[in-house]
N, C-alpha and C. Protein backbone atom coordinates (compact mmCIF):
# COMPACT_ATOMS: atom_id res chain seq x y z
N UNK A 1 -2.43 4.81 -3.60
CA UNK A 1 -3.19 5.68 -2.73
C UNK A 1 -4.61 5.14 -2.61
N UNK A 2 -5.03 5.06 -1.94
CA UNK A 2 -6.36 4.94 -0.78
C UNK A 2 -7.49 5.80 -0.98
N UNK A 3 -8.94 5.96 -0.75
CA UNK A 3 -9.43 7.14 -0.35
C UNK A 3 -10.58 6.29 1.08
N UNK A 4 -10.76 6.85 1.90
CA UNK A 4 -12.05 6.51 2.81
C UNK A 4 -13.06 7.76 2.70
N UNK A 5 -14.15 7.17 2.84
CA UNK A 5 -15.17 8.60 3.15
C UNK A 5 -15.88 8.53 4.89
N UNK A 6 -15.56 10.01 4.66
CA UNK A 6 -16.20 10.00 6.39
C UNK A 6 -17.55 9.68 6.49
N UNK A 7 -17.71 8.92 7.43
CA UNK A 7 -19.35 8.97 7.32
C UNK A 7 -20.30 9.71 7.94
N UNK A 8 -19.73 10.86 8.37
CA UNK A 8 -20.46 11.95 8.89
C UNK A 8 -20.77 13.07 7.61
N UNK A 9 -19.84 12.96 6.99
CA UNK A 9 -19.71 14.33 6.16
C UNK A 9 -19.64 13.90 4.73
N UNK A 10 -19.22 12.56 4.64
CA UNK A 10 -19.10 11.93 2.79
C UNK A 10 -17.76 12.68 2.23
N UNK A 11 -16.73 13.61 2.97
CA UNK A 11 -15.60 14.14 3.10
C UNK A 11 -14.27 12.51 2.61
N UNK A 12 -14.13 12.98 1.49
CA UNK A 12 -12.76 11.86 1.31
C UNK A 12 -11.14 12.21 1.98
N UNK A 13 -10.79 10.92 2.44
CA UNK A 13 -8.95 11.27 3.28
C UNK A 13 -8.81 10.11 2.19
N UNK A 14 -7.57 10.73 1.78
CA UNK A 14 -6.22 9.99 1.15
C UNK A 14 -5.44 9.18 2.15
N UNK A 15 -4.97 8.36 1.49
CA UNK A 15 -3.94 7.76 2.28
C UNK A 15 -3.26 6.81 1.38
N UNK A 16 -1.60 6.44 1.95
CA UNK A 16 -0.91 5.77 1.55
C UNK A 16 -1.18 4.45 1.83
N UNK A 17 -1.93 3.39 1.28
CA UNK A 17 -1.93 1.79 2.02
C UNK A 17 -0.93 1.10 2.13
N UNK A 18 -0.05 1.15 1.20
CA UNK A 18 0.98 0.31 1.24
C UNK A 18 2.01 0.43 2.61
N UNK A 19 2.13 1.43 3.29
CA UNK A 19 2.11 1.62 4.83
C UNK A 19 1.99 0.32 5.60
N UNK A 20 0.70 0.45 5.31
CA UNK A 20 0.17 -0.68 6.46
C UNK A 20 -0.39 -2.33 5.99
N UNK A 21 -0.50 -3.17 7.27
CA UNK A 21 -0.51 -4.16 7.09
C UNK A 21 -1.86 -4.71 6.96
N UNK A 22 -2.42 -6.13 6.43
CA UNK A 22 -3.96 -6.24 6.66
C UNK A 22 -3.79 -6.30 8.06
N UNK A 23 -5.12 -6.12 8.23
CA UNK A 23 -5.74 -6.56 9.92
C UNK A 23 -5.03 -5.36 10.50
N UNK A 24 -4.36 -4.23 10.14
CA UNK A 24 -4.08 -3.10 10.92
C UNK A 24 -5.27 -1.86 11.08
N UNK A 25 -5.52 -1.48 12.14
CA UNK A 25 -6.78 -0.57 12.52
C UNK A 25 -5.75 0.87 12.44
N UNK A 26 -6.53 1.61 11.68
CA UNK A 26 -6.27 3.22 11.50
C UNK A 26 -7.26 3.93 11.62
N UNK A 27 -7.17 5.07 12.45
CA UNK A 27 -8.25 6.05 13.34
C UNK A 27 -7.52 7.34 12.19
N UNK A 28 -8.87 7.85 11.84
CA UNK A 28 -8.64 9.03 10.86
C UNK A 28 -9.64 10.02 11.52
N UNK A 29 -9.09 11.36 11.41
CA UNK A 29 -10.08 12.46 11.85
C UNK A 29 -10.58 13.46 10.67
N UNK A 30 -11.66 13.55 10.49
CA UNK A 30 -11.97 14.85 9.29
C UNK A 30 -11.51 15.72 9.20
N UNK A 31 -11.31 16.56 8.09
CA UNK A 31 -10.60 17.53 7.95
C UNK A 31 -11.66 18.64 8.22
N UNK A 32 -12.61 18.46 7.18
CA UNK A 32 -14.12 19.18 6.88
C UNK A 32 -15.11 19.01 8.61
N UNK A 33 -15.55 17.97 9.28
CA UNK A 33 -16.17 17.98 10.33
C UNK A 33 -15.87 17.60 11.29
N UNK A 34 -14.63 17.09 11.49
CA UNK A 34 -13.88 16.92 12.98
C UNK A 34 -14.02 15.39 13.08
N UNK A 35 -14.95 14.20 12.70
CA UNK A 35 -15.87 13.40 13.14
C UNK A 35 -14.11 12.26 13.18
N UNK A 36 -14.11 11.60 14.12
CA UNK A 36 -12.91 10.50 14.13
C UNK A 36 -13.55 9.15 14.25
N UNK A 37 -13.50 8.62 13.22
CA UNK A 37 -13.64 7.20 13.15
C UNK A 37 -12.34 6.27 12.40
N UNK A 38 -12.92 5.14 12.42
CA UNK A 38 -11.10 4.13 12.26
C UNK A 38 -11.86 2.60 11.01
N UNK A 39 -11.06 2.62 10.15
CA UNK A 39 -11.11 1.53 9.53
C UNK A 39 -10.44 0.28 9.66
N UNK A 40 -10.18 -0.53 9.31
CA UNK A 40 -9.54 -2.03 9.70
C UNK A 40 -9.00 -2.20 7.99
N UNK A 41 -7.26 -2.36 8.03
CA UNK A 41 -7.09 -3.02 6.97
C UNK A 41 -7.43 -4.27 5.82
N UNK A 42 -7.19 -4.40 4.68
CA UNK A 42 -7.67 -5.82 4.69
C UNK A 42 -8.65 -5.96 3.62
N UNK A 43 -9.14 -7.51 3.50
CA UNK A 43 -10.34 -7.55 2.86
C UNK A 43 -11.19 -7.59 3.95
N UNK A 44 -12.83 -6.98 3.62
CA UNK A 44 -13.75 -6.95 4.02
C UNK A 44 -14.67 -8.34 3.65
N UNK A 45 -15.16 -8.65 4.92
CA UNK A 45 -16.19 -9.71 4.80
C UNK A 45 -17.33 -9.29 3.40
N UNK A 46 -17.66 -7.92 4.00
CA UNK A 46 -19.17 -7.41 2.70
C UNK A 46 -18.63 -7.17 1.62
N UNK A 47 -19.70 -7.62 0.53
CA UNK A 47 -19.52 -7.10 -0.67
C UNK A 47 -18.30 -5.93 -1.34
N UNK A 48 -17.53 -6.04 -2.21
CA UNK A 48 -16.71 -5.39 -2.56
C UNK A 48 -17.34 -3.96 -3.28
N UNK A 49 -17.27 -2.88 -2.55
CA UNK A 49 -17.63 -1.37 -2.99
C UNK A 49 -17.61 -1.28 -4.59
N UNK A 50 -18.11 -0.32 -5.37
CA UNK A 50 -17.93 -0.09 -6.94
C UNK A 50 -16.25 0.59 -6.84
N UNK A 51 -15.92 0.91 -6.26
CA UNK A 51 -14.24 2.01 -6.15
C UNK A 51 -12.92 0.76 -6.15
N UNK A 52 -13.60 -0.32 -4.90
CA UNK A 52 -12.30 -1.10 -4.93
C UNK A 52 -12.69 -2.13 -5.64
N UNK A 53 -13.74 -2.45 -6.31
CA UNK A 53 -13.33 -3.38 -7.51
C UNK A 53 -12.89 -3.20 -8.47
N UNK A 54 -12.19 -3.62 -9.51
CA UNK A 54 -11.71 -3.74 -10.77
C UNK A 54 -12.89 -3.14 -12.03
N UNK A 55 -12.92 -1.88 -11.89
CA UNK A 55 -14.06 -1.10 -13.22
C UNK A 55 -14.14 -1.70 -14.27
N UNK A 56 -13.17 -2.28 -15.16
CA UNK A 56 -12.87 -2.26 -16.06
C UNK A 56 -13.17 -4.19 -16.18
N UNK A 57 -13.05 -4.32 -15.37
CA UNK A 57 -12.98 -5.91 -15.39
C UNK A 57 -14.43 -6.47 -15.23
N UNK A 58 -15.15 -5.21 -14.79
CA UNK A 58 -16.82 -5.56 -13.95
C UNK A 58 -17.59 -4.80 -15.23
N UNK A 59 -16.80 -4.29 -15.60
CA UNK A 59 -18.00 -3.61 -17.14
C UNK A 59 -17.83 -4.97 -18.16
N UNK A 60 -16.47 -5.20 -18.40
CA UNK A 60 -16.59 -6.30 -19.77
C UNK A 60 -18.03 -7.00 -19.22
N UNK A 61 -18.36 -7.58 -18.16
CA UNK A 61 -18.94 -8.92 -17.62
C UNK A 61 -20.69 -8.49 -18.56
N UNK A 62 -20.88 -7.23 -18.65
CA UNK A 62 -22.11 -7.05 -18.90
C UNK A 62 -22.14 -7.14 -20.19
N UNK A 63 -23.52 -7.53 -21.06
CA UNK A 63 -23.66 -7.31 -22.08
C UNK A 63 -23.97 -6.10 -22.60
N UNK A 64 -24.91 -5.26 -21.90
CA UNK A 64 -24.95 -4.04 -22.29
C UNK A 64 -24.41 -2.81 -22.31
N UNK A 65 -22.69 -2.90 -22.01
CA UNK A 65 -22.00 -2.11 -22.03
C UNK A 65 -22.41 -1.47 -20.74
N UNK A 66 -21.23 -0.22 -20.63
CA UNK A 66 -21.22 0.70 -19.50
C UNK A 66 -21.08 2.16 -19.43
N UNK A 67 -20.91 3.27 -18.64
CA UNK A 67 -20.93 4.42 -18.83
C UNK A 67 -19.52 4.76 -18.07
N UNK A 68 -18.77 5.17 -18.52
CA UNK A 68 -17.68 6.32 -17.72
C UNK A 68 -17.38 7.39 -17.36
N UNK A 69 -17.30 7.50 -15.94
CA UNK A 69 -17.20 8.78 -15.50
C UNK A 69 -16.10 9.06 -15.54
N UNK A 70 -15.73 10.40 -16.14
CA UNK A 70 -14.58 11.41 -16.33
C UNK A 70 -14.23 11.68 -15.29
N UNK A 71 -12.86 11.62 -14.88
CA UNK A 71 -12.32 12.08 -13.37
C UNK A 71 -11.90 13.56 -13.52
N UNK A 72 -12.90 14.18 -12.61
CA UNK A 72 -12.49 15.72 -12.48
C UNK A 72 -12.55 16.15 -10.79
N UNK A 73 -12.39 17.43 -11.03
CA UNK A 73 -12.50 17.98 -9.79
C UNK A 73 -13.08 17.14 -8.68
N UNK A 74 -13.93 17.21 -9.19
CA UNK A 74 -15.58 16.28 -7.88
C UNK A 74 -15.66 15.02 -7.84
N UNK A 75 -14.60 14.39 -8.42
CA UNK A 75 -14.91 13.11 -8.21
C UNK A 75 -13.61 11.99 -8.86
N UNK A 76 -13.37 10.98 -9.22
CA UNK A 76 -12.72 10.26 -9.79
C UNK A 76 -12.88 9.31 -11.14
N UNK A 77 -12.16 8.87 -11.90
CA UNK A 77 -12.31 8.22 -12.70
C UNK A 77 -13.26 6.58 -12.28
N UNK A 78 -14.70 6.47 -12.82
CA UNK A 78 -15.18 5.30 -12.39
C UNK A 78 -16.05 4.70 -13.66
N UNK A 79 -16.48 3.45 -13.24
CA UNK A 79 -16.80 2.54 -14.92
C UNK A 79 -17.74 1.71 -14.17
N UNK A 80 -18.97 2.42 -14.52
CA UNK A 80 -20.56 1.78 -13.91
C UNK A 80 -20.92 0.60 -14.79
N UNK A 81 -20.98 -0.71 -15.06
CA UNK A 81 -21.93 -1.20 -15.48
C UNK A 81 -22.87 -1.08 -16.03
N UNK A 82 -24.45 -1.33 -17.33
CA UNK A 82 -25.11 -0.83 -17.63
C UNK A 82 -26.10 -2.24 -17.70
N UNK A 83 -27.25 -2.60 -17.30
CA UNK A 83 -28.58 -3.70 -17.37
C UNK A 83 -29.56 -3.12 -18.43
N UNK A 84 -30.31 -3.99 -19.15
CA UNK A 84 -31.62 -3.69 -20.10
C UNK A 84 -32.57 -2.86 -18.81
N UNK A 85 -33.17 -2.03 -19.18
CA UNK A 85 -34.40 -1.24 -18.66
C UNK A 85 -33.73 -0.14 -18.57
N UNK A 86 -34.37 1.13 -17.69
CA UNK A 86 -33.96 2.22 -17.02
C UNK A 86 -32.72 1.79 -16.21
N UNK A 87 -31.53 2.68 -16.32
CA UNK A 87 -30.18 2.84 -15.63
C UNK A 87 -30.69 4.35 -15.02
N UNK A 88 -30.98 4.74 -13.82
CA UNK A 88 -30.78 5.91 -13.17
C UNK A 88 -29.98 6.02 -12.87
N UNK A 89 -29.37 7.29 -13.50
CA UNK A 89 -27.67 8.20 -13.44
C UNK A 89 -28.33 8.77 -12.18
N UNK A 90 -27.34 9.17 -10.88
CA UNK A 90 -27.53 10.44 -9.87
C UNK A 90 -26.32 10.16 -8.89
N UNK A 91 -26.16 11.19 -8.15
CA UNK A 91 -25.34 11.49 -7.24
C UNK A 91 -25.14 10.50 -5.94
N UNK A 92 -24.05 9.60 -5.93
CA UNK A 92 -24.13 8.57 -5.00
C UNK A 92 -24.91 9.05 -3.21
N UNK A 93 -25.61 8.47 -2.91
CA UNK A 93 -25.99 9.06 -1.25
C UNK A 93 -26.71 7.95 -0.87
N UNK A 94 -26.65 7.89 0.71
CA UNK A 94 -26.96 6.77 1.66
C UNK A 94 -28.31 6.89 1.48
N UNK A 95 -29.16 5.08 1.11
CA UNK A 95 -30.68 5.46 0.98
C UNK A 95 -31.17 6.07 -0.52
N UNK A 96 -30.33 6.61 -1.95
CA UNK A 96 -30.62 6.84 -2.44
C UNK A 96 -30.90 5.44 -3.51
N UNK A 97 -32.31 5.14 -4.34
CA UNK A 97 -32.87 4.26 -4.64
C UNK A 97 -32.34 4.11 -6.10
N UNK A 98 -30.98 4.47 -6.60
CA UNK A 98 -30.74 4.75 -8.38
C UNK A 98 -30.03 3.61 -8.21
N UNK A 99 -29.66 3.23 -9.56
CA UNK A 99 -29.01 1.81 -9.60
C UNK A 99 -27.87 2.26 -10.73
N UNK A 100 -27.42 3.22 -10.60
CA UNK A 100 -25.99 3.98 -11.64
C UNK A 100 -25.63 4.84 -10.77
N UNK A 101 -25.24 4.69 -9.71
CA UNK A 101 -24.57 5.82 -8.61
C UNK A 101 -23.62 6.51 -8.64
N UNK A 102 -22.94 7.77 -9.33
CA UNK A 102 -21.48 8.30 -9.20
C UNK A 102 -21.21 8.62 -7.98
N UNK A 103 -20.30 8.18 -7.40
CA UNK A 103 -19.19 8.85 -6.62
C UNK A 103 -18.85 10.51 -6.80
N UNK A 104 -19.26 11.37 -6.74
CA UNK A 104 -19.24 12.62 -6.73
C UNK A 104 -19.24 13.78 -5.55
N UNK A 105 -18.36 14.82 -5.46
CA UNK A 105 -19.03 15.84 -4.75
C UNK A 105 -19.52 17.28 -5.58
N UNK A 106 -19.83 16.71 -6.65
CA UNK A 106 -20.45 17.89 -8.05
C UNK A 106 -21.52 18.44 -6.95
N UNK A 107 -21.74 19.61 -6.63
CA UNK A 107 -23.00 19.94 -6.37
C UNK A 107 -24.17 20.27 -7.54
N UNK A 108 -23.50 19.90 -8.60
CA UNK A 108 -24.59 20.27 -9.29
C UNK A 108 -25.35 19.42 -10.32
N UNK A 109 -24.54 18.01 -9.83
CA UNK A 109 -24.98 16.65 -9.95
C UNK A 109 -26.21 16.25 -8.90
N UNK A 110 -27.64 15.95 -9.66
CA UNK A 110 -28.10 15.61 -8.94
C UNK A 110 -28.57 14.25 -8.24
N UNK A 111 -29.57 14.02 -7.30
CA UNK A 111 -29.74 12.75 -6.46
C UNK A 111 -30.06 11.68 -7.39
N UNK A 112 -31.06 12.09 -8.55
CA UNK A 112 -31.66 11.39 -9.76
C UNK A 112 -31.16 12.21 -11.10
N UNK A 113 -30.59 12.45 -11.56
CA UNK A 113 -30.08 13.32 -12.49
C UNK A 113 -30.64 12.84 -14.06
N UNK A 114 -30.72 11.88 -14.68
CA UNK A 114 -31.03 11.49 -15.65
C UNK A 114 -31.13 9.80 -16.10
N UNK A 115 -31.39 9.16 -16.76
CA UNK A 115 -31.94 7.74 -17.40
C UNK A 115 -31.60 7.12 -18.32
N UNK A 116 -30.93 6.59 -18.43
CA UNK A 116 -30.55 5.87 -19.71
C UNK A 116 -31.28 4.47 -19.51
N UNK A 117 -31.90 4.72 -20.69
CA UNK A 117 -32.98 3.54 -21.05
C UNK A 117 -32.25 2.73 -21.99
N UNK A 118 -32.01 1.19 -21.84
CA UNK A 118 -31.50 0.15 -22.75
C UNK A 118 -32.75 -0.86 -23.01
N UNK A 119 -32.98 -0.82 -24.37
CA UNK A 119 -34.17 -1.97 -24.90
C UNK A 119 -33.47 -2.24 -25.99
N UNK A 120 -34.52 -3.35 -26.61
CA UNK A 120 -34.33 -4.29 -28.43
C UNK A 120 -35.00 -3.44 -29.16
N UNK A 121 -34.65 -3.17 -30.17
CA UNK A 121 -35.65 -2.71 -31.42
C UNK A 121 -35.86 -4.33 -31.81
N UNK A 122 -36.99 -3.99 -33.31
CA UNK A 122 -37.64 -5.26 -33.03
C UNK A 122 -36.17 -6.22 -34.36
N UNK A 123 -35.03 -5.60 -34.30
CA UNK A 123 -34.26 -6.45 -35.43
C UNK A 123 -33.40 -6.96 -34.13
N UNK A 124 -33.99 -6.84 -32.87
CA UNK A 124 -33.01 -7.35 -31.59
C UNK A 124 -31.81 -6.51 -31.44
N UNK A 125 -31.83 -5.64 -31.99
CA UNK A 125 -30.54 -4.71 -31.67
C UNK A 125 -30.66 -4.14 -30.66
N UNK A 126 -29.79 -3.61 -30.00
CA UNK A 126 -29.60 -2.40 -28.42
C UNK A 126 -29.80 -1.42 -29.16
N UNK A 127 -30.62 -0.84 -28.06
CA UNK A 127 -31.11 0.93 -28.43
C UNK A 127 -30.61 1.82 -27.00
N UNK A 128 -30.13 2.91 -26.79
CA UNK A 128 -29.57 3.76 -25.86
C UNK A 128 -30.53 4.88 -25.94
N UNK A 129 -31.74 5.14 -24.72
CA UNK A 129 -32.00 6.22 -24.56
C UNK A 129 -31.80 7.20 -23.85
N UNK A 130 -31.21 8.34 -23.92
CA UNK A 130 -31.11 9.09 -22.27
C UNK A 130 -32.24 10.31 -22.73
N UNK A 131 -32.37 10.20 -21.44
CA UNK A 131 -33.38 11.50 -20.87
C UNK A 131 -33.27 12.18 -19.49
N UNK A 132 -33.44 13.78 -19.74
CA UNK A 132 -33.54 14.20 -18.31
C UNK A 132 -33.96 13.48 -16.91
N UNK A 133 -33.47 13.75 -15.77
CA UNK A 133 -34.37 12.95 -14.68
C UNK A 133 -35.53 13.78 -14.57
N UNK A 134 -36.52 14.61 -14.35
CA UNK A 134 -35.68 15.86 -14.53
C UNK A 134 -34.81 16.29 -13.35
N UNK A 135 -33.75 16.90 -14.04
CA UNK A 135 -32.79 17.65 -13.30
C UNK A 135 -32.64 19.10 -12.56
N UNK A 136 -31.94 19.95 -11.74
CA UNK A 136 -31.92 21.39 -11.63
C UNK A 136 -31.28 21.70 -12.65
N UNK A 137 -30.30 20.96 -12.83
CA UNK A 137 -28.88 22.06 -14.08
C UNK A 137 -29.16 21.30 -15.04
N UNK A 138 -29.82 20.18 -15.39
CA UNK A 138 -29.87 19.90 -17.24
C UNK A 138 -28.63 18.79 -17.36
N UNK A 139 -29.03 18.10 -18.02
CA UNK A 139 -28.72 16.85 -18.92
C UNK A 139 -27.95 17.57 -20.16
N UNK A 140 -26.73 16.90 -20.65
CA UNK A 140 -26.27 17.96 -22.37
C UNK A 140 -25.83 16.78 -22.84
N UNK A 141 -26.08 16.77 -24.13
CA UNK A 141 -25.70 15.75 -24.87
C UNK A 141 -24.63 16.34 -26.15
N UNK A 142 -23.10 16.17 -25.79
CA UNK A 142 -22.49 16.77 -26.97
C UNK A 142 -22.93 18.49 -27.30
N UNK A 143 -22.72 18.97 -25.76
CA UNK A 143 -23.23 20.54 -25.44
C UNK A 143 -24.28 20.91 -25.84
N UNK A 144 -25.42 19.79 -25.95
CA UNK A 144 -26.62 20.54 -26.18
C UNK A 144 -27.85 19.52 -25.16
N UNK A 145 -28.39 21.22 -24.18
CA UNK A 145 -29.43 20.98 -23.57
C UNK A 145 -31.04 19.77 -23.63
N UNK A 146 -30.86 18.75 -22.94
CA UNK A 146 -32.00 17.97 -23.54
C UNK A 146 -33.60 18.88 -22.89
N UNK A 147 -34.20 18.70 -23.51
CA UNK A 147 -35.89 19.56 -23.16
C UNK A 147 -36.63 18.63 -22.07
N UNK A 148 -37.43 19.42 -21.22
CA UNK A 148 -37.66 18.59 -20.20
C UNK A 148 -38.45 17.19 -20.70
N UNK A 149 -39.43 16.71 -21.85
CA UNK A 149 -39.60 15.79 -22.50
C UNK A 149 -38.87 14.75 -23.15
N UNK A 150 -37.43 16.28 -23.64
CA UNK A 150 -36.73 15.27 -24.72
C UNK A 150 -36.14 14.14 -24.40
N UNK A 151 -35.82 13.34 -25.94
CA UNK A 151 -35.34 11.61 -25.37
C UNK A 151 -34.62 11.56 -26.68
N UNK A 152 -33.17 11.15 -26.04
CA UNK A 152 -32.00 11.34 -27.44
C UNK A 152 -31.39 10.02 -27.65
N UNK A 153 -31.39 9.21 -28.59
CA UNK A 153 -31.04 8.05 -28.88
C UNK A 153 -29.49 8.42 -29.15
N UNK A 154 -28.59 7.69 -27.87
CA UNK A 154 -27.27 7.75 -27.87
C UNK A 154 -26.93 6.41 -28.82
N UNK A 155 -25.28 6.40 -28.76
CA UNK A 155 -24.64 5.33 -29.11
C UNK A 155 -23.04 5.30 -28.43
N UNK A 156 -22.49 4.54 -28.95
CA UNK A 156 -20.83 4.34 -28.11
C UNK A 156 -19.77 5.30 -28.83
N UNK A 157 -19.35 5.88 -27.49
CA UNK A 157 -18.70 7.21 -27.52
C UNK A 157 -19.34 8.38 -26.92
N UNK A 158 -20.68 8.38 -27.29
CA UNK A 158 -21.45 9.65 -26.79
C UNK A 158 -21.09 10.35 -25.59
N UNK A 159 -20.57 11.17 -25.47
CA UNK A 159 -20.60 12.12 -24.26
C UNK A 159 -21.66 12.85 -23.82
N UNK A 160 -21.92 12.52 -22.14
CA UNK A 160 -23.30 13.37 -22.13
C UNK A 160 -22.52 13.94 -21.06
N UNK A 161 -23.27 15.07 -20.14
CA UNK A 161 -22.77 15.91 -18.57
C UNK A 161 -24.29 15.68 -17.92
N UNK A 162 -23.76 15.78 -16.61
CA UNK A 162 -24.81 15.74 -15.47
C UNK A 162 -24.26 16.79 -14.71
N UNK A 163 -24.56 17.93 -14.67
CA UNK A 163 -23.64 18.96 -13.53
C UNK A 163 -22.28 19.18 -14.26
N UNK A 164 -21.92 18.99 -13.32
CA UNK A 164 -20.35 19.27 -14.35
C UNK A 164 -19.35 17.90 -14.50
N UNK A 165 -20.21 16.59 -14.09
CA UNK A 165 -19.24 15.78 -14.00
C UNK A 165 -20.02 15.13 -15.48
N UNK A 166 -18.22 14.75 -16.54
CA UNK A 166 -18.71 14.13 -17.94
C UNK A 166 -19.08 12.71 -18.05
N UNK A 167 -19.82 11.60 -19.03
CA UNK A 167 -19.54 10.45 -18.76
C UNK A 167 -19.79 10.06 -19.96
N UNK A 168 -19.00 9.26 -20.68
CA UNK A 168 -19.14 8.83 -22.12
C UNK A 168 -19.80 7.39 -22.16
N UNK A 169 -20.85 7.05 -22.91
CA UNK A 169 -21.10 5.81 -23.05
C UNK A 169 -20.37 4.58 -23.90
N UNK A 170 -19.94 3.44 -23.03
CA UNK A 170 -19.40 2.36 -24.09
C UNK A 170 -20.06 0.79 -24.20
N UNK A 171 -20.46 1.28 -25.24
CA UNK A 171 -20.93 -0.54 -25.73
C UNK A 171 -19.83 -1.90 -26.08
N UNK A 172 -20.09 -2.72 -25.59
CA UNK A 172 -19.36 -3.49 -25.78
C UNK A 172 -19.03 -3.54 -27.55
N UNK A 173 -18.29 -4.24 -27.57
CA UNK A 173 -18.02 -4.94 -29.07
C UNK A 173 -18.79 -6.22 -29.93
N UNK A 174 -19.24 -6.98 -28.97
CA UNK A 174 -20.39 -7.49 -29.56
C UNK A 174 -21.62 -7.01 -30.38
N UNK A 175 -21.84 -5.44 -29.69
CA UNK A 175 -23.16 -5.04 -29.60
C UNK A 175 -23.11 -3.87 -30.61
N UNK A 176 -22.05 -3.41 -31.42
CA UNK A 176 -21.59 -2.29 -31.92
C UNK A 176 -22.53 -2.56 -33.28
C-alpha cells in the first residue's frame, strides 16, 4: 500500500501500487477537500521523500543515532535520522524551517515542538539533550512534564511524546 498527500489539504489517499505500472498517471480526488490532482508512477527524478526511503537503512548511515516515531492514529511508523547540534522535533509543513520533521496529523503536535540537542562531553562521549520548543501541550519524558526551562539528559530507549504522537530515541551501537 501507497499513501499520497493532497496538496491542498495535506489529506492522505491509500492506494494499492502494485496495480499499476511505472510511467502510469493516476488522477485522485480528496476525500476531505474535493481538490483532484494526479501523480505519475515510478521513480521520481527529485530527491527521494523521508516515507519512500528505506528508514531503517538511512538511520544506520548516521553516527548519531535516530529517533522513532510510533505509528498511531495521526500518523505512521517513521525513523528520522539524528546530526550533532540542535535536531528540531515539529510537525511536518510546507516552508516549515525544522530539520526532524514528523509526518503527522496530531493536532496537538506542534510546528516546532521540542530539541534534541547532540554534543561531546569533554571524555568525547555523545550527550542527548531534549528540551521543550516551547510547546502548547508539553514535551513528557517517560510521563513526566518537562518545565518551560527544563533540559533532560536522555539516552537510548528513552521515550519522550510531543502531542500525542510517541518517539523513542536510538543510539547506534557504537555510541552506547
Amino acid at each position: 500500500m501507497k499513501r499520497v498527500r493532497c496538496p491542498k489539504c495535506d489529506n492522505y489517499i491509500i492506494f494499492d501500487e502494485t496495480k499499476y505500472e511505472d510511467g502510469q498517471q493516476l488522477v485522485f480526488q480528496c476525500s476531505e477537500c474535493g481538490k483532484q490532482f494526479a501523480i505519475r508512477m515510478g521513480v521520481s527524478k527529485l530527491q527521494r521523500t523521508q516515507r519512500d526511503a528505506n528508514p531503517e537503512e538511512e538511520a544506520e548511515k548516521t553516527e548519531y543515532g535516530s529517533i522513532h516515531v510510533i505509528e498511531n492514529v495521526f500518523g505512521y511508523k517513521q525513523v528520522i535520522p539524528l546530526h550533532l547540534g540542535d535536531n528540531i522535533i515539529g510537525k511536518y509543513a510546507k516552508g516549515n524551517d525544522i530539520n526532524c520533521p514528523v509526518e503527522t496529523s496530531d493536532p496537538s503536535m506542534d510546528l516546532h515542538h521540542c530539541v534534541l540537542n547532540i554534543s561531546r562531553n569533554k571524555k568525547g562521549e555523545l550527550k542527548y539533550i531534549l528540551r521543550d520548543g516551547p510547546s502548547n501541550t508539553g514535551t513528557f519524558v517517560d510521563n513526566d512534564i518537562l518545565g518551560d526551562r527544563e533540559r533532560r539528559v536522555i539516552d537510548h530507549g528513552t521515550l519522550f511524546t510531543c502531542g500525542a504522537t510517541s518517539i523513542i530515541l536510538h543510539i547506534n551501537d557504537n555510541e552506547e
